[in-house]
PDB file of N, CA and C in Angstrom:
ATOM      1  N   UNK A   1     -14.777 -16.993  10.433  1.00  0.00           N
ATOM      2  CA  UNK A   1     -13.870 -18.131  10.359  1.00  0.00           C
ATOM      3  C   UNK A   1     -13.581 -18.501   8.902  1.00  0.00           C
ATOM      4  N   UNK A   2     -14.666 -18.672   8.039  1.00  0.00           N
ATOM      5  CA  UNK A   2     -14.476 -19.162   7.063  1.00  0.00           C
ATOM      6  C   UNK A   2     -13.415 -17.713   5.844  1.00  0.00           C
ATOM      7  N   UNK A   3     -13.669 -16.736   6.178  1.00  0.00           N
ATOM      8  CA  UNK A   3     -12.536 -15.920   6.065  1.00  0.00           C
ATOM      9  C   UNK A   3     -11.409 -15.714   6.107  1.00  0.00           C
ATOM     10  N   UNK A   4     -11.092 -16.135   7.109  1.00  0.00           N
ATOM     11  CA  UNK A   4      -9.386 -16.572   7.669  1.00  0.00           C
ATOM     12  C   UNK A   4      -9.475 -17.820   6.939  1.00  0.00           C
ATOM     13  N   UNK A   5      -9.735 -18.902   7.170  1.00  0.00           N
ATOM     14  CA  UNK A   5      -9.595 -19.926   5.918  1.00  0.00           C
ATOM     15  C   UNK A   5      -9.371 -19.359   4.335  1.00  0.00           C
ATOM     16  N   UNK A   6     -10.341 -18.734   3.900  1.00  0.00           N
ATOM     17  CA  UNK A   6      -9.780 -18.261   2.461  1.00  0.00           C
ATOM     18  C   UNK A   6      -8.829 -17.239   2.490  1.00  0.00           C
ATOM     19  N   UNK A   7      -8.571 -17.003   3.273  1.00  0.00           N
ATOM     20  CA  UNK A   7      -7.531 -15.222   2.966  1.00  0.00           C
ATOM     21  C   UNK A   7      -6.202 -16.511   3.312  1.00  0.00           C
ATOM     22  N   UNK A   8      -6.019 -17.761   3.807  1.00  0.00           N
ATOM     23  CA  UNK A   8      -4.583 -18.651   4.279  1.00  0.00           C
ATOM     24  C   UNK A   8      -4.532 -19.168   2.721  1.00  0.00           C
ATOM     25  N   UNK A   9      -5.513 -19.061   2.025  1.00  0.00           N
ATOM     26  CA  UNK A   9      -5.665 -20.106   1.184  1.00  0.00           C
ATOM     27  C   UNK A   9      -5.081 -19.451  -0.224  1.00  0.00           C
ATOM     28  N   UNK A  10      -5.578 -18.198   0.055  1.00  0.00           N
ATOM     29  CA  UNK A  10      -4.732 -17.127  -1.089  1.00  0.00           C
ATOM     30  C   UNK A  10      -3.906 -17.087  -1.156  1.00  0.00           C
ATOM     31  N   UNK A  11      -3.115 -16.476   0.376  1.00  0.00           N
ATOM     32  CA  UNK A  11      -1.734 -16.115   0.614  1.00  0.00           C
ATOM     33  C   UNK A  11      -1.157 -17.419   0.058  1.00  0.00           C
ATOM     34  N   UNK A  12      -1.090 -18.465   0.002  1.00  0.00           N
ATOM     35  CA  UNK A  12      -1.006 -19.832  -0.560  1.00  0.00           C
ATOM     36  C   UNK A  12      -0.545 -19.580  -1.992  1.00  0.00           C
ATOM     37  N   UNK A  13      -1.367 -19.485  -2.420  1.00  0.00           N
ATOM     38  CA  UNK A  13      -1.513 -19.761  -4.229  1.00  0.00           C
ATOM     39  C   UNK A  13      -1.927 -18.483  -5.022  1.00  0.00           C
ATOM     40  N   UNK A  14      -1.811 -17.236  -3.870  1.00  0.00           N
ATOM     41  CA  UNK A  14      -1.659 -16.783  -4.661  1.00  0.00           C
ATOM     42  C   UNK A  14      -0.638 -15.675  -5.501  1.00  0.00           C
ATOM     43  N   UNK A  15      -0.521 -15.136  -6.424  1.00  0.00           N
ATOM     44  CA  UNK A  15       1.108 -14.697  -7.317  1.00  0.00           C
ATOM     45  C   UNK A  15       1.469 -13.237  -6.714  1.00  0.00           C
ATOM     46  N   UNK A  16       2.524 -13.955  -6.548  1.00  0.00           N
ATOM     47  CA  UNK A  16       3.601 -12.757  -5.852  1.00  0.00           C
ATOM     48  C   UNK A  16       4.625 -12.012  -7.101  1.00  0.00           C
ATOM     49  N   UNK A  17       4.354 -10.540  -7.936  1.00  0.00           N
ATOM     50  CA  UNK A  17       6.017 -10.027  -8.588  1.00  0.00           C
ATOM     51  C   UNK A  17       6.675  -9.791  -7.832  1.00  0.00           C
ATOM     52  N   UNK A  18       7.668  -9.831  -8.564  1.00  0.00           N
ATOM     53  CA  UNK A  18       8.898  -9.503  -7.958  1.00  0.00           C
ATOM     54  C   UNK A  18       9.798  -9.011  -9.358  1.00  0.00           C
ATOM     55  N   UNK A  19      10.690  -7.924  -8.825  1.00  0.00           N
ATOM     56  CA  UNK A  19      11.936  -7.431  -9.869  1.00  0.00           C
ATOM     57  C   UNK A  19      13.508  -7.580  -9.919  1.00  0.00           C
ATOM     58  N   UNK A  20      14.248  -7.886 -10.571  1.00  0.00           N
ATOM     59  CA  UNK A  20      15.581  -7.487 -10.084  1.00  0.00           C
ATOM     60  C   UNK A  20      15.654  -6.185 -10.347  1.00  0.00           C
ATOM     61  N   UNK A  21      16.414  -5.441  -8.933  1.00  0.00           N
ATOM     62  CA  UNK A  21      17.066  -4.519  -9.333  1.00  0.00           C
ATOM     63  C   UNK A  21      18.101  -4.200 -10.491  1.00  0.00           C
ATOM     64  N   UNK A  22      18.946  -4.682 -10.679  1.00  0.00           N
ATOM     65  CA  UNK A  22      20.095  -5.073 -11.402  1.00  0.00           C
ATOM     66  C   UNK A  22      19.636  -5.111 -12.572  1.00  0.00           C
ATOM     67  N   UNK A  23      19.262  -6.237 -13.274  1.00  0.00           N
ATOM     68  CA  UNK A  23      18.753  -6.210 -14.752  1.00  0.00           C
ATOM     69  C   UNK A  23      17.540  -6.533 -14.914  1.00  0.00           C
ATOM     70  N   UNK A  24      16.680  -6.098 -14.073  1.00  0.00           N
ATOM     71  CA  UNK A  24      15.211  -5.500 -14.064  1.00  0.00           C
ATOM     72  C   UNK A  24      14.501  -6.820 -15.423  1.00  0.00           C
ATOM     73  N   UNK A  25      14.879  -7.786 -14.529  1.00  0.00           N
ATOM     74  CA  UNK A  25      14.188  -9.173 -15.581  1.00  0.00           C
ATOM     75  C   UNK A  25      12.955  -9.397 -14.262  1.00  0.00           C
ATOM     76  N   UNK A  26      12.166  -9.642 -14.438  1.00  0.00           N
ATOM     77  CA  UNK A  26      10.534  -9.999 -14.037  1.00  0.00           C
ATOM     78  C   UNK A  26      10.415 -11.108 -13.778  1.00  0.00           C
ATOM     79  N   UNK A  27       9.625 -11.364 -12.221  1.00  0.00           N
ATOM     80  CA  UNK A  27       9.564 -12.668 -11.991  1.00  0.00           C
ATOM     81  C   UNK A  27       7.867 -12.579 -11.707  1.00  0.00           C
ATOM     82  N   UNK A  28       7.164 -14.172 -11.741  1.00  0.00           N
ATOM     83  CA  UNK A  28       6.225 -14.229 -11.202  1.00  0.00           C
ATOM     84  C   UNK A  28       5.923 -15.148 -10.347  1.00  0.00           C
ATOM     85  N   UNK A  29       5.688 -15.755  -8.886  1.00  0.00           N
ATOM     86  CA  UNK A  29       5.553 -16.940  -8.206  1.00  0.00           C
ATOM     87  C   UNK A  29       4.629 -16.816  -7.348  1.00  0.00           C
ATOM     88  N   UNK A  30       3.966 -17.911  -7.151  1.00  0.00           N
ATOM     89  CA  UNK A  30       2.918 -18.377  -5.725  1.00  0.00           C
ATOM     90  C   UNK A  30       3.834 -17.943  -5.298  1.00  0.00           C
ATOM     91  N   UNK A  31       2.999 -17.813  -3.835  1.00  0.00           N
ATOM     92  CA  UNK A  31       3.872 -17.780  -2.513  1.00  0.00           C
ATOM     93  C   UNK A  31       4.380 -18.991  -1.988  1.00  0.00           C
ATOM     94  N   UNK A  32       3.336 -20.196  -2.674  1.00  0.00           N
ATOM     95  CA  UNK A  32       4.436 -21.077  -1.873  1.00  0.00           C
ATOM     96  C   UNK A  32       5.686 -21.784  -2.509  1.00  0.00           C
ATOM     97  N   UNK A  33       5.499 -21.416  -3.897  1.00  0.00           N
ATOM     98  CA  UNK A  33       6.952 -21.243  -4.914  1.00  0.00           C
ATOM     99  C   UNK A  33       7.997 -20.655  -4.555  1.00  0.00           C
ATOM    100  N   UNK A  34       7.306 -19.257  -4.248  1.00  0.00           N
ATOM    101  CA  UNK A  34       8.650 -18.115  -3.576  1.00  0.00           C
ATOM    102  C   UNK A  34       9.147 -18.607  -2.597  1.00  0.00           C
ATOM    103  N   UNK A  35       8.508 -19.343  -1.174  1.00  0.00           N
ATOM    104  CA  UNK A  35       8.989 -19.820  -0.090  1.00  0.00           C
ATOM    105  C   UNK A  35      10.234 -21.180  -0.409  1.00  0.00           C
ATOM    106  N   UNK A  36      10.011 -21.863  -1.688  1.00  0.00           N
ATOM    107  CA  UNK A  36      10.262 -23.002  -1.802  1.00  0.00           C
ATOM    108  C   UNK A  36      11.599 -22.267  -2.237  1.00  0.00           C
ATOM    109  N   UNK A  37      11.976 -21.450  -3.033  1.00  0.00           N
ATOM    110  CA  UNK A  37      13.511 -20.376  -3.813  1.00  0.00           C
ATOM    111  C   UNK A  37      14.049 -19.760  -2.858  1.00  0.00           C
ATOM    112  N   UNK A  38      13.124 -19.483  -1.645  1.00  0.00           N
ATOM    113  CA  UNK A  38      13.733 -18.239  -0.886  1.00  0.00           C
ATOM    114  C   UNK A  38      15.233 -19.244   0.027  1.00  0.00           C
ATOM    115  N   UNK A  39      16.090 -18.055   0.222  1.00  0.00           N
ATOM    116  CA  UNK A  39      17.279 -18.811   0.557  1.00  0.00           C
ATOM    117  C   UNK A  39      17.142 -19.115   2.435  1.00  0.00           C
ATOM    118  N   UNK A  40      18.096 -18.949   3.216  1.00  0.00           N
ATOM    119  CA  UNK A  40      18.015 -19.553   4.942  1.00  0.00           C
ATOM    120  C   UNK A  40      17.450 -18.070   4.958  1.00  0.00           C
ATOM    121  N   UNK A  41      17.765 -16.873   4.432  1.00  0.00           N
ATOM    122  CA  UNK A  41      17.141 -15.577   4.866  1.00  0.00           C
ATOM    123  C   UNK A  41      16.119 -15.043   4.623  1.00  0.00           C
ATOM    124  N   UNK A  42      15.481 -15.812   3.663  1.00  0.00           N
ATOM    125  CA  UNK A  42      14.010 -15.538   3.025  1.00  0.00           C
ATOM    126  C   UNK A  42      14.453 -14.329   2.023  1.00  0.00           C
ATOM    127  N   UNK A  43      15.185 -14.762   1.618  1.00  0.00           N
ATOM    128  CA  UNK A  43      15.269 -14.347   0.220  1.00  0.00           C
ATOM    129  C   UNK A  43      15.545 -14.281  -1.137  1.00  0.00           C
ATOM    130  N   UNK A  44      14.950 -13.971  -2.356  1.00  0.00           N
ATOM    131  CA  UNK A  44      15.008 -14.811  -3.155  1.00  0.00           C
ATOM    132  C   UNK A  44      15.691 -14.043  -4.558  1.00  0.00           C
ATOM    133  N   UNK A  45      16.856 -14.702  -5.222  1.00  0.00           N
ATOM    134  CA  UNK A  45      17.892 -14.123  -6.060  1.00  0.00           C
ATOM    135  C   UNK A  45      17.568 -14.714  -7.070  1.00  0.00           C
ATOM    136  N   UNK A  46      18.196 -13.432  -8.395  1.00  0.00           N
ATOM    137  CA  UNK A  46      17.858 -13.492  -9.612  1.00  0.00           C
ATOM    138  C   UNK A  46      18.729 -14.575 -10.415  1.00  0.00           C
ATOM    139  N   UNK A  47      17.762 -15.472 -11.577  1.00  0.00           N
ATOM    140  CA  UNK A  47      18.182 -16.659 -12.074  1.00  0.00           C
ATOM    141  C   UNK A  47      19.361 -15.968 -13.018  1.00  0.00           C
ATOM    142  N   UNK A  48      19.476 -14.616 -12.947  1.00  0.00           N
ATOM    143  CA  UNK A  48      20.766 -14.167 -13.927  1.00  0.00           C
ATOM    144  C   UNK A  48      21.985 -13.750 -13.772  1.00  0.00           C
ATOM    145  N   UNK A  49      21.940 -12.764 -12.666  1.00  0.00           N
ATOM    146  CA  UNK A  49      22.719 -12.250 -12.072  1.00  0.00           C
ATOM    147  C   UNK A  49      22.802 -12.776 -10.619  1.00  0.00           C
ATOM    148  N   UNK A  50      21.925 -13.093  -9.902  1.00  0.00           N
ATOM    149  CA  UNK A  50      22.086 -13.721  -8.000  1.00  0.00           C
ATOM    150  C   UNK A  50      21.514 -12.676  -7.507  1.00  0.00           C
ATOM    151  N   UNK A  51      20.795 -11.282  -8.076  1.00  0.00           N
ATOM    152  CA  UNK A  51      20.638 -10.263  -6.902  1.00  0.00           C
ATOM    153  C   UNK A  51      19.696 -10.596  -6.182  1.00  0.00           C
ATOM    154  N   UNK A  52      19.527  -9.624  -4.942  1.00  0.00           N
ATOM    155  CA  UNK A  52      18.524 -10.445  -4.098  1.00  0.00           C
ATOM    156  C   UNK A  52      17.157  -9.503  -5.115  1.00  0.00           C
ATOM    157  N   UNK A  53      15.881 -10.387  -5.397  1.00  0.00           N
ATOM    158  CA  UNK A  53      14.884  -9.720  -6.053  1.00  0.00           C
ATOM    159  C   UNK A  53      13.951  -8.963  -5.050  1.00  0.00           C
ATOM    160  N   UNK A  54      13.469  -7.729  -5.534  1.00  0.00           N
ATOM    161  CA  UNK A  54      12.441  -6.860  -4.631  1.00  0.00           C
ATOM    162  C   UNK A  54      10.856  -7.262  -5.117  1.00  0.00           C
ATOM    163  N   UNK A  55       9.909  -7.509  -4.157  1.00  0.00           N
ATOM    164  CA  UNK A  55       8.865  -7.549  -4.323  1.00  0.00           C
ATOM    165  C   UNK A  55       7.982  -6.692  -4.802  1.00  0.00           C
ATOM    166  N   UNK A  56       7.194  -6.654  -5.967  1.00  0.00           N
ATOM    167  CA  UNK A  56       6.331  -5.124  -6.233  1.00  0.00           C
ATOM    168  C   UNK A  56       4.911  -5.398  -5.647  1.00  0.00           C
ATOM    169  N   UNK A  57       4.498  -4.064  -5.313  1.00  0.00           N
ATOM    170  CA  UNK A  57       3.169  -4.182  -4.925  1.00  0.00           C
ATOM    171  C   UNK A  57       2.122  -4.030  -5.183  1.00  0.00           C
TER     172      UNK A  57
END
């Protein structure tokens, strides 16, 4: 139990990259940052160009 509690607690706070394709400028956000940018489609565009950004893993 107390597992699933910390692994909710990560996914939470903890940092998600992400890239633009396009002009390959670098992002870094919590997840619950990213959720807060992401658009009605859950997804989240570059502060330069609008592309939609890809997540790295």
């Amino acid at each position: 139990m107390e597992e699933k509690i910390w692994g909710f607690i990560t996914s939470l706070f903890g940092k998600k990259q992400y890239v633009c394709p396009s002009c390959h400028e670098h992002y870094t956000f919590s997840a619950m940052h990213a959720r807060k940018l992401a658009d009605k489609d859950g997804q989240i565009h570059c502060y330069y160009c609008r592309k939609v950004l890809q997540q790295l893993h």
